[in-house]
PDB file of N, CA and C in Angstrom:
ATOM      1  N   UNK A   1       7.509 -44.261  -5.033  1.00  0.00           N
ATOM      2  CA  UNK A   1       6.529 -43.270  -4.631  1.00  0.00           C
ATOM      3  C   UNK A   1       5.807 -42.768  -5.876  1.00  0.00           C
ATOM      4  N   UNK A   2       4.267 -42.728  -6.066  1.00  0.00           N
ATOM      5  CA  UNK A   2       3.748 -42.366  -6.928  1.00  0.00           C
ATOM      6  C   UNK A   2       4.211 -40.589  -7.006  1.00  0.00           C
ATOM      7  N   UNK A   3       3.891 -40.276  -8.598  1.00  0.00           N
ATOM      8  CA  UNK A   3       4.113 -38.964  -8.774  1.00  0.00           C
ATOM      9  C   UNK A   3       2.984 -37.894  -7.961  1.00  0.00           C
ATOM     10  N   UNK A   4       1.646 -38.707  -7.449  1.00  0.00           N
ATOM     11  CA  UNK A   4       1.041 -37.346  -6.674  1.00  0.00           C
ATOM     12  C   UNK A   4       1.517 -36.895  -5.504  1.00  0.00           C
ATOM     13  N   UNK A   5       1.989 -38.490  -4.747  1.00  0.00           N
ATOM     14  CA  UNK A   5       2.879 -38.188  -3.986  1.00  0.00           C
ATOM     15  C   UNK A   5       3.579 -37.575  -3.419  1.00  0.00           C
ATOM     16  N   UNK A   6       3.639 -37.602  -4.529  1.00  0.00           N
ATOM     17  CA  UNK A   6       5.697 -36.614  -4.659  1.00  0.00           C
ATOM     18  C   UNK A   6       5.237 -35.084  -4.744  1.00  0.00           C
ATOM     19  N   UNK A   7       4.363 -34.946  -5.804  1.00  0.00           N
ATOM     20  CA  UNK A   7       3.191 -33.146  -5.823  1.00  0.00           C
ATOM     21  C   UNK A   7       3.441 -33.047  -4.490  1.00  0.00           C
ATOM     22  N   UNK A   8       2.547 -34.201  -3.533  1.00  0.00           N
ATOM     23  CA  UNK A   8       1.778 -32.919  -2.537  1.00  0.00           C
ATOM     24  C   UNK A   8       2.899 -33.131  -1.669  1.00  0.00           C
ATOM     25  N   UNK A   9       3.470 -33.481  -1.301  1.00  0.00           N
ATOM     26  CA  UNK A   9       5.225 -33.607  -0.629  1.00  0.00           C
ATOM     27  C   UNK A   9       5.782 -32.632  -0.978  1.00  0.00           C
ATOM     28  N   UNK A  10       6.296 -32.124  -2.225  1.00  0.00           N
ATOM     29  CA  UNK A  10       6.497 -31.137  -2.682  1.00  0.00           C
ATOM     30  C   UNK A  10       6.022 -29.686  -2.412  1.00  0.00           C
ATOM     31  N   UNK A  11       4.854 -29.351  -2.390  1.00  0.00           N
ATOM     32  CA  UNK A  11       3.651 -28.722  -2.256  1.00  0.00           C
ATOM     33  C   UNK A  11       4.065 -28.422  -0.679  1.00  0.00           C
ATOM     34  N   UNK A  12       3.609 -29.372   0.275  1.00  0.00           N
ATOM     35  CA  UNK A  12       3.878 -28.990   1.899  1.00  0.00           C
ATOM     36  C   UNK A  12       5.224 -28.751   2.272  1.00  0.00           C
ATOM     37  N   UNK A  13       6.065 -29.294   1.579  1.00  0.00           N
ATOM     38  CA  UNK A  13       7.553 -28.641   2.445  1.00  0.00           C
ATOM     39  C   UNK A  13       7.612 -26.864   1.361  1.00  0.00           C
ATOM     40  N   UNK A  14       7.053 -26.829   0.544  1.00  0.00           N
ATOM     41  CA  UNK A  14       7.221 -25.302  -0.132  1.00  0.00           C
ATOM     42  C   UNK A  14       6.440 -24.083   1.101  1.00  0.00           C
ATOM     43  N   UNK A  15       5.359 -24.747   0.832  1.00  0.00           N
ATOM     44  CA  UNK A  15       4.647 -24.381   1.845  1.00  0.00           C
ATOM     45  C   UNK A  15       4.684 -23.810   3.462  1.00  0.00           C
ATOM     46  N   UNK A  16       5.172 -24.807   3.814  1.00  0.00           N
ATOM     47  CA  UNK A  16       5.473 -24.792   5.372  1.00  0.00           C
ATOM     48  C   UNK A  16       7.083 -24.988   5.845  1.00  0.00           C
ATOM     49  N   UNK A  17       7.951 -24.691   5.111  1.00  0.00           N
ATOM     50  CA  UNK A  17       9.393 -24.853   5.305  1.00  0.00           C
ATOM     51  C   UNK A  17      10.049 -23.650   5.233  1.00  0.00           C
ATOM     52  N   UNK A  18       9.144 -22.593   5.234  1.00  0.00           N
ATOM     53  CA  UNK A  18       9.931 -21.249   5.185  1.00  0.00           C
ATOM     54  C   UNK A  18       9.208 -20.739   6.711  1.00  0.00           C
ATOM     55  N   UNK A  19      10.079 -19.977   7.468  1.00  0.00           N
ATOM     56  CA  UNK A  19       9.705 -19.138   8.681  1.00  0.00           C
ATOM     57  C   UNK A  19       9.582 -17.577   8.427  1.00  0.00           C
ATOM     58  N   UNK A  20       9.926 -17.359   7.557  1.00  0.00           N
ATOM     59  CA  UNK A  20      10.123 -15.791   6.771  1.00  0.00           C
ATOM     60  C   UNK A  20       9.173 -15.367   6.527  1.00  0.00           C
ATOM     61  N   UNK A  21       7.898 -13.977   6.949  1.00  0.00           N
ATOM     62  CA  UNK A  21       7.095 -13.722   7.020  1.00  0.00           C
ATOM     63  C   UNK A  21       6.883 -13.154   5.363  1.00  0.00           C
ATOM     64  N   UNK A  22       6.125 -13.108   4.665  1.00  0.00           N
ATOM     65  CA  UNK A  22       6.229 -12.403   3.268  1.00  0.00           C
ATOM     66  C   UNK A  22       6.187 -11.043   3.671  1.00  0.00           C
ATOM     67  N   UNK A  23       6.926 -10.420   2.604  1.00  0.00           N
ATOM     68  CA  UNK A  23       7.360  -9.289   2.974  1.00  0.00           C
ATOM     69  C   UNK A  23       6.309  -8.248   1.882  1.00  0.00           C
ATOM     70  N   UNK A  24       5.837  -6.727   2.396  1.00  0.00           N
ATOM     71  CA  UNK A  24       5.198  -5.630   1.426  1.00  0.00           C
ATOM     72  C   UNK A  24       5.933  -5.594   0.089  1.00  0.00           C
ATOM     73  N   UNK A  25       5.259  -5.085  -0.854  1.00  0.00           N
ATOM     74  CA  UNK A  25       5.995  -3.985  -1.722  1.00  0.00           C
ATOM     75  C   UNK A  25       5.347  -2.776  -1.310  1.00  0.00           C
ATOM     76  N   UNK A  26       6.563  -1.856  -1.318  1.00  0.00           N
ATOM     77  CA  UNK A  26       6.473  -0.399  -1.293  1.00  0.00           C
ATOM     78  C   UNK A  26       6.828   0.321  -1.921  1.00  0.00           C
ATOM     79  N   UNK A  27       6.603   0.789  -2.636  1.00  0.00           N
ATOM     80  CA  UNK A  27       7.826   2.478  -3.805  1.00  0.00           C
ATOM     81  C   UNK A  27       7.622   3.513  -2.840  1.00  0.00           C
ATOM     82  N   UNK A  28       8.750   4.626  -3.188  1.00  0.00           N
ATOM     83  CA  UNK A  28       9.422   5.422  -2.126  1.00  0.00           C
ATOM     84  C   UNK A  28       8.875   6.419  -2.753  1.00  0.00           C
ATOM     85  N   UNK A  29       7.793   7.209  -2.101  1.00  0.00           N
ATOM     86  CA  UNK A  29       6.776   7.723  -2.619  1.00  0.00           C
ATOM     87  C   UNK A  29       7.050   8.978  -1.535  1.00  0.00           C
ATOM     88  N   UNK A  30       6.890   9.787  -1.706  1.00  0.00           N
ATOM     89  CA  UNK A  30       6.308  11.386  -0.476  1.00  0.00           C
ATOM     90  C   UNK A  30       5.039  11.434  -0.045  1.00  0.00           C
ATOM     91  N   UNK A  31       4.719  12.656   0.618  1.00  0.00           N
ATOM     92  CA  UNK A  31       3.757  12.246   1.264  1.00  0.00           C
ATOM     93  C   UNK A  31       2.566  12.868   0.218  1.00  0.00           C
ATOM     94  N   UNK A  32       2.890  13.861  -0.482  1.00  0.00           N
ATOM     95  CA  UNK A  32       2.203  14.027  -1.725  1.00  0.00           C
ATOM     96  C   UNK A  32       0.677  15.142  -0.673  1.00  0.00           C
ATOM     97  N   UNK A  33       0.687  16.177  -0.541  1.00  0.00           N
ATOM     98  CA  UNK A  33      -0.183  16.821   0.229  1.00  0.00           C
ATOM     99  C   UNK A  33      -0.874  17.603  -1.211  1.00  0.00           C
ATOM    100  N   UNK A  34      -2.195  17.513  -0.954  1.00  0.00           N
ATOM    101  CA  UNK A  34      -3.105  18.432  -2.161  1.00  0.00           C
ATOM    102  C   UNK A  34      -3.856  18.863  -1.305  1.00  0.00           C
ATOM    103  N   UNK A  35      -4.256  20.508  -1.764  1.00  0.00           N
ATOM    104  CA  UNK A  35      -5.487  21.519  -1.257  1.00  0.00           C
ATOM    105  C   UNK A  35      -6.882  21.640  -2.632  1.00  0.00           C
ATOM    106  N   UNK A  36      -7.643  21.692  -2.648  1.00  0.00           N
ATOM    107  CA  UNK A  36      -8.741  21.879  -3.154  1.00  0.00           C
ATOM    108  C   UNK A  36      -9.611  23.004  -2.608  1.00  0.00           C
ATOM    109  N   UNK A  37     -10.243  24.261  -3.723  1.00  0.00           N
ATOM    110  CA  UNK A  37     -10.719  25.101  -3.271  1.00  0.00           C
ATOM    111  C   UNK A  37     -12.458  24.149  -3.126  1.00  0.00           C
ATOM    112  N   UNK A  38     -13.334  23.850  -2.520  1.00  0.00           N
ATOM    113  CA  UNK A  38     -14.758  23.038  -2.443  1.00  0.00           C
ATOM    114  C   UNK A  38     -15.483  23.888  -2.427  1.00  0.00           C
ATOM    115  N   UNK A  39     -15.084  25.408  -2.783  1.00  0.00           N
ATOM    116  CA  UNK A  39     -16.428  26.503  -2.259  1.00  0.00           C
ATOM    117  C   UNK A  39     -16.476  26.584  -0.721  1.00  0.00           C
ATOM    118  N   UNK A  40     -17.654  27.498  -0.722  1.00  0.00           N
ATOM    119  CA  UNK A  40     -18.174  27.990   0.304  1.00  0.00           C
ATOM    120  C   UNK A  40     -17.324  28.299   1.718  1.00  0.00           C
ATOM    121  N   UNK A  41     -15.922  28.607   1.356  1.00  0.00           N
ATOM    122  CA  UNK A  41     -14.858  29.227   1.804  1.00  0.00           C
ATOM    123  C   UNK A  41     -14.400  28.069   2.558  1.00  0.00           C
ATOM    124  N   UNK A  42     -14.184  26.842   2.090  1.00  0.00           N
ATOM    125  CA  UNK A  42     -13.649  25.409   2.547  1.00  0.00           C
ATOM    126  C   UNK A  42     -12.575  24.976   1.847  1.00  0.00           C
ATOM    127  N   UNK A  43     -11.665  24.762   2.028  1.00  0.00           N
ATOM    128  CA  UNK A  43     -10.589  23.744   1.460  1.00  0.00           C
ATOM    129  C   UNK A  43     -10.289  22.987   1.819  1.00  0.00           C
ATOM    130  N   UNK A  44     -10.807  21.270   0.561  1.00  0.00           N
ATOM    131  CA  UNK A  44     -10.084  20.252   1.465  1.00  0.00           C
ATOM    132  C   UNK A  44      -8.410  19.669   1.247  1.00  0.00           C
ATOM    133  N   UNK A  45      -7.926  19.107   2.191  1.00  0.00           N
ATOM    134  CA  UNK A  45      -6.599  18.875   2.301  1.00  0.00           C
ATOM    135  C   UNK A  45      -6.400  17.512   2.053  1.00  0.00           C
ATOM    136  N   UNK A  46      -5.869  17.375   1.598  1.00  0.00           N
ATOM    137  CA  UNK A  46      -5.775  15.674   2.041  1.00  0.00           C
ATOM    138  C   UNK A  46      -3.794  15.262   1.452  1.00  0.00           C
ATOM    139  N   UNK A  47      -3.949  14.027   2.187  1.00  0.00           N
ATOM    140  CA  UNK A  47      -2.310  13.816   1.834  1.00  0.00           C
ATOM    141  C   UNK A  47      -2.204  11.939   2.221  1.00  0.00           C
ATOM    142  N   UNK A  48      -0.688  11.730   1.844  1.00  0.00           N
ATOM    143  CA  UNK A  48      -0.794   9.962   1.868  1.00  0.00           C
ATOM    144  C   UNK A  48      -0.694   9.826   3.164  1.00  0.00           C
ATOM    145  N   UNK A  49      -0.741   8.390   3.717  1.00  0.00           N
ATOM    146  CA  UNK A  49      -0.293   7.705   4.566  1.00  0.00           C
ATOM    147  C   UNK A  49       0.672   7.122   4.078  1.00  0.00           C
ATOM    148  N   UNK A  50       1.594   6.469   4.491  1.00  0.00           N
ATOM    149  CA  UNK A  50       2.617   6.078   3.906  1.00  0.00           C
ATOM    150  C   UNK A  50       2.944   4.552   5.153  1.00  0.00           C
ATOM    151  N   UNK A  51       3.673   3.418   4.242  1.00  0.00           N
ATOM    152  CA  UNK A  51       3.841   2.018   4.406  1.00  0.00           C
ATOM    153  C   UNK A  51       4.656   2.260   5.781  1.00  0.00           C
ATOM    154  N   UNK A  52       5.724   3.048   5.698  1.00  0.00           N
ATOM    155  CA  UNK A  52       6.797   3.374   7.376  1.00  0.00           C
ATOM    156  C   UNK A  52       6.157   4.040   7.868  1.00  0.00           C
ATOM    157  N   UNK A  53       4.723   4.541   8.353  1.00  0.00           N
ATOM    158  CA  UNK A  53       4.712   5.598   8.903  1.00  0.00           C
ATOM    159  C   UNK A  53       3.771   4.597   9.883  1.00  0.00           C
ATOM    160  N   UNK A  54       4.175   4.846  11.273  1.00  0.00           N
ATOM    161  CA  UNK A  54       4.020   3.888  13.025  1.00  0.00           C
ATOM    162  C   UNK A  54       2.250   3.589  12.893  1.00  0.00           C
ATOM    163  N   UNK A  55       1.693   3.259  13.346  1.00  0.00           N
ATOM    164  CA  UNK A  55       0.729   2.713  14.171  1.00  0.00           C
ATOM    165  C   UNK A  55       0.297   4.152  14.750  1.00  0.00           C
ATOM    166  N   UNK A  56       1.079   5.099  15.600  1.00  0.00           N
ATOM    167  CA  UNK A  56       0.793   6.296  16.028  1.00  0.00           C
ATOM    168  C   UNK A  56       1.169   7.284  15.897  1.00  0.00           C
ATOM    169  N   UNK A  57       1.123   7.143  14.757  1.00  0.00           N
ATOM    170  CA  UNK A  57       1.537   8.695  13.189  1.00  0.00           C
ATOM    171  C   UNK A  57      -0.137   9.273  13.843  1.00  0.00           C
ATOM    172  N   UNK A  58       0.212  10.960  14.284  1.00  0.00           N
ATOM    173  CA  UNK A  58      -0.436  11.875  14.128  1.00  0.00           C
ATOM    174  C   UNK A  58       0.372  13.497  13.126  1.00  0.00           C
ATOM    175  N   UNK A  59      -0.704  13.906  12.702  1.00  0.00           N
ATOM    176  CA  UNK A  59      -0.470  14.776  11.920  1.00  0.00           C
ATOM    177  C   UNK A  59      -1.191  16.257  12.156  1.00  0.00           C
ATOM    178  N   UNK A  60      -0.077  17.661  12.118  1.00  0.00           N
ATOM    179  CA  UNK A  60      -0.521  19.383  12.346  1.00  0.00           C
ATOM    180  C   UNK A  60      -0.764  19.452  10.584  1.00  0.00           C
ATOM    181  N   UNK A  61      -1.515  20.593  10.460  1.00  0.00           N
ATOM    182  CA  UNK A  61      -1.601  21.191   9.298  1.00  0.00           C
ATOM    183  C   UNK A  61      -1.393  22.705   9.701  1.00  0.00           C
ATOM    184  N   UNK A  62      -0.204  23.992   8.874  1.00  0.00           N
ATOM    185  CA  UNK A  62      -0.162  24.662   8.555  1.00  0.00           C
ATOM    186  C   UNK A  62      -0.446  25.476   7.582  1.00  0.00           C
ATOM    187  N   UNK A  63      -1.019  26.433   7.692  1.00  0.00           N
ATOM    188  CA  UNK A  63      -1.602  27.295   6.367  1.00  0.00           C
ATOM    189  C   UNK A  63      -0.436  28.798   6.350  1.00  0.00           C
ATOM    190  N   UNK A  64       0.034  28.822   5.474  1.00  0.00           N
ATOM    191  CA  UNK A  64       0.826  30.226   5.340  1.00  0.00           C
ATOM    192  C   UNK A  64      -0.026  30.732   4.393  1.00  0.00           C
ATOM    193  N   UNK A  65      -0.517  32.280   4.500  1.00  0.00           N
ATOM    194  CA  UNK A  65      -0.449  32.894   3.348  1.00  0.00           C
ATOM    195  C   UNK A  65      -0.066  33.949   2.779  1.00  0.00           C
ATOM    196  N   UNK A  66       0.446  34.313   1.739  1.00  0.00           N
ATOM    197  CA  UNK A  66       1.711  34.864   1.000  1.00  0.00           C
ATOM    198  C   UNK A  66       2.389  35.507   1.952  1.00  0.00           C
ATOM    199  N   UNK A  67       3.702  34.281   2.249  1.00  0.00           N
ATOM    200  CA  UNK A  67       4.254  34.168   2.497  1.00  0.00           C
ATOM    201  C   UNK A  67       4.713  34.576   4.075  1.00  0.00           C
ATOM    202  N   UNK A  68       3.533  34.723   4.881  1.00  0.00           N
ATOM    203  CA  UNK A  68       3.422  34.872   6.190  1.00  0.00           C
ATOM    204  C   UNK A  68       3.678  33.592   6.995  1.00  0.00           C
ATOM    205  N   UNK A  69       3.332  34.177   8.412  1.00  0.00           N
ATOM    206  CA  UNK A  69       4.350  33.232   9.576  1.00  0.00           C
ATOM    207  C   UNK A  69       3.269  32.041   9.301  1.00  0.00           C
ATOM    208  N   UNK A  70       3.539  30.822   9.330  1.00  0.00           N
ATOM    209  CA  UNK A  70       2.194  29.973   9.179  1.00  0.00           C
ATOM    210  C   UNK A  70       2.184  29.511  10.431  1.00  0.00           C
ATOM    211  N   UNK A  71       0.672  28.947  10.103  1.00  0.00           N
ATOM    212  CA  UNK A  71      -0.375  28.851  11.458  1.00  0.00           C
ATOM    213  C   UNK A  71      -1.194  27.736  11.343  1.00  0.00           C
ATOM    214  N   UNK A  72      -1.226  27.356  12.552  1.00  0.00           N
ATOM    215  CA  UNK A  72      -1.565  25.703  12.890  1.00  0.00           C
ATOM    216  C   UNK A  72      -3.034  25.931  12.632  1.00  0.00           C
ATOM    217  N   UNK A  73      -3.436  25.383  12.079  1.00  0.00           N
ATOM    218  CA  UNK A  73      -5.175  25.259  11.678  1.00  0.00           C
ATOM    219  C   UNK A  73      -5.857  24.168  12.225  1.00  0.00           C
ATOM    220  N   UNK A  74      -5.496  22.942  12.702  1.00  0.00           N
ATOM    221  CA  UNK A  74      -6.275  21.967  13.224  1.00  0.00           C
ATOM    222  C   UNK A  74      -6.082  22.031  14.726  1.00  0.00           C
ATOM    223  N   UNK A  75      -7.177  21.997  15.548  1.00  0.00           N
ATOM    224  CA  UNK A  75      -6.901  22.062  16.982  1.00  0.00           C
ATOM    225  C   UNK A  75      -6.391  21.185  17.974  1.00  0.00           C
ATOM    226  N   UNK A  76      -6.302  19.724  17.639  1.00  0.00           N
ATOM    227  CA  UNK A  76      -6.050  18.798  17.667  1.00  0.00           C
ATOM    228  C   UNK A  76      -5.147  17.807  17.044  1.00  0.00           C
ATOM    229  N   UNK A  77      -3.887  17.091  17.669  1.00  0.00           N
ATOM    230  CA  UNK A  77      -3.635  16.134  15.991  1.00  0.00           C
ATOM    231  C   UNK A  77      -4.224  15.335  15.508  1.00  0.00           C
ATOM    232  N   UNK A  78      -4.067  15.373  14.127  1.00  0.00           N
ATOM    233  CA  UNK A  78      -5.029  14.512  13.356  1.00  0.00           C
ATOM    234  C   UNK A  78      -4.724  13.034  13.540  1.00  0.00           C
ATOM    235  N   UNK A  79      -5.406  12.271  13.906  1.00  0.00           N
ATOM    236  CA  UNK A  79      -4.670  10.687  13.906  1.00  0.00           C
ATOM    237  C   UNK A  79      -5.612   9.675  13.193  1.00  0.00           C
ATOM    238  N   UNK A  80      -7.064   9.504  13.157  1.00  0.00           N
ATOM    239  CA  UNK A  80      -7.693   8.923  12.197  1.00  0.00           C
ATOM    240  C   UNK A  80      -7.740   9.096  11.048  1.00  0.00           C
ATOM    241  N   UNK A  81      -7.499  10.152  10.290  1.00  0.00           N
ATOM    242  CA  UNK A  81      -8.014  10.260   9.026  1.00  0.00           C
ATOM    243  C   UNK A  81      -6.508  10.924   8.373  1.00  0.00           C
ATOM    244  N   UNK A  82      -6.366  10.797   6.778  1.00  0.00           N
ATOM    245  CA  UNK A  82      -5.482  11.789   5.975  1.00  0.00           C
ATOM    246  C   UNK A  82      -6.130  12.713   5.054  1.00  0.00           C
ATOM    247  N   UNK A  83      -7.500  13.290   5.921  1.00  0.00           N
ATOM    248  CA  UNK A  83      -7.877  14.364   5.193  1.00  0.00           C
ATOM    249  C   UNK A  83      -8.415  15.981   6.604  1.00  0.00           C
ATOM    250  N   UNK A  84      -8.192  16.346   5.916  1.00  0.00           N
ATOM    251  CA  UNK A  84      -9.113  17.910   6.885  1.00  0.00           C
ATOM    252  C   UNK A  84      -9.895  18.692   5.671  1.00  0.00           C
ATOM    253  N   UNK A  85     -10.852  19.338   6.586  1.00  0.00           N
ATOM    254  CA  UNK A  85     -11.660  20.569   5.481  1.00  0.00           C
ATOM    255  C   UNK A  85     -11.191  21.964   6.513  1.00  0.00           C
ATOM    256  N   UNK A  86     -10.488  22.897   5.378  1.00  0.00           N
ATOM    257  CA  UNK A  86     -10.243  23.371   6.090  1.00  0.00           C
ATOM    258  C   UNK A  86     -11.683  24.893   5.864  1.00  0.00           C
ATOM    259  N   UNK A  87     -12.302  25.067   6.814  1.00  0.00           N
ATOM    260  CA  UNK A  87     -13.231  26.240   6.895  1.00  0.00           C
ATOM    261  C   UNK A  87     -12.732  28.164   6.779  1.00  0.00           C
ATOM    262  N   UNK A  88     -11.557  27.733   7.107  1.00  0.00           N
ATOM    263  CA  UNK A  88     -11.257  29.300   7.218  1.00  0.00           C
ATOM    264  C   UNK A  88     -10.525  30.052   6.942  1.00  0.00           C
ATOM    265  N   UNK A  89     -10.105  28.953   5.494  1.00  0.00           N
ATOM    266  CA  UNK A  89      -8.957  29.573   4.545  1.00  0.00           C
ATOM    267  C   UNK A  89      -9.475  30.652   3.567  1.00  0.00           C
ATOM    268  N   UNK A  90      -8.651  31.702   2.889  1.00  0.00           N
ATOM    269  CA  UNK A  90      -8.917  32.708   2.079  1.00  0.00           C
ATOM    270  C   UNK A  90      -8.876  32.001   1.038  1.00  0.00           C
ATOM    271  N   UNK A  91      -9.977  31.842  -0.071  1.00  0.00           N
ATOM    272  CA  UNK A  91     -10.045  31.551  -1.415  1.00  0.00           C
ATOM    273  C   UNK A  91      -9.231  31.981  -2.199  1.00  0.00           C
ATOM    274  N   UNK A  92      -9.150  33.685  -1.947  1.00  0.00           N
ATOM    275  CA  UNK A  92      -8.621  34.364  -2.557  1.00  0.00           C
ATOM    276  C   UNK A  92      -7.354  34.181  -3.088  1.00  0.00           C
TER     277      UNK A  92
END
């Protein structure tokens, strides 16, 4: 058998002889949530998505401030996006 042969023989059983789907890399990361003051009495929020988190990961946002009962700020759960603006937070 010539040596290209033998390559592409080589080559297709590497290839096509495994059933094992390739697998992610992931690092074990949090969800890492940041606020930003944007002015004009807006803060945006934003936070990760993360590699385990379902197909139908929805997400509440709570606002406490100093140190009060906290309170759901989005009216809806969030399910498209990993950001909110929030309009009606105290700068202060």
């Amino acid at each position: 058998m010539k040596i290209g042969k033998v390559a592409f023989l080589m080559g297709f059983i590497l290839t096509f002889a495994t059933d094992a789907p390739a697998q992610r890399q992931m690092e074990r990361i949090g969800r890492a949530v940041i606020a930003l003051n944007i002015g004009d009495g807006q803060v945006y929020v934003g936070w990760r998505m993360l590699g385990t988190d379902s197909d139908e990961v929805a997400f509440n946002l709570y606002r406490s401030t100093n140190g009060a009962k906290a309170v759901r700020i989005n009216t809806e759960p969030i399910t498209t996006s990993t950001n909110f603006v929030d309009t009606a937070a105290d700068a202060n």
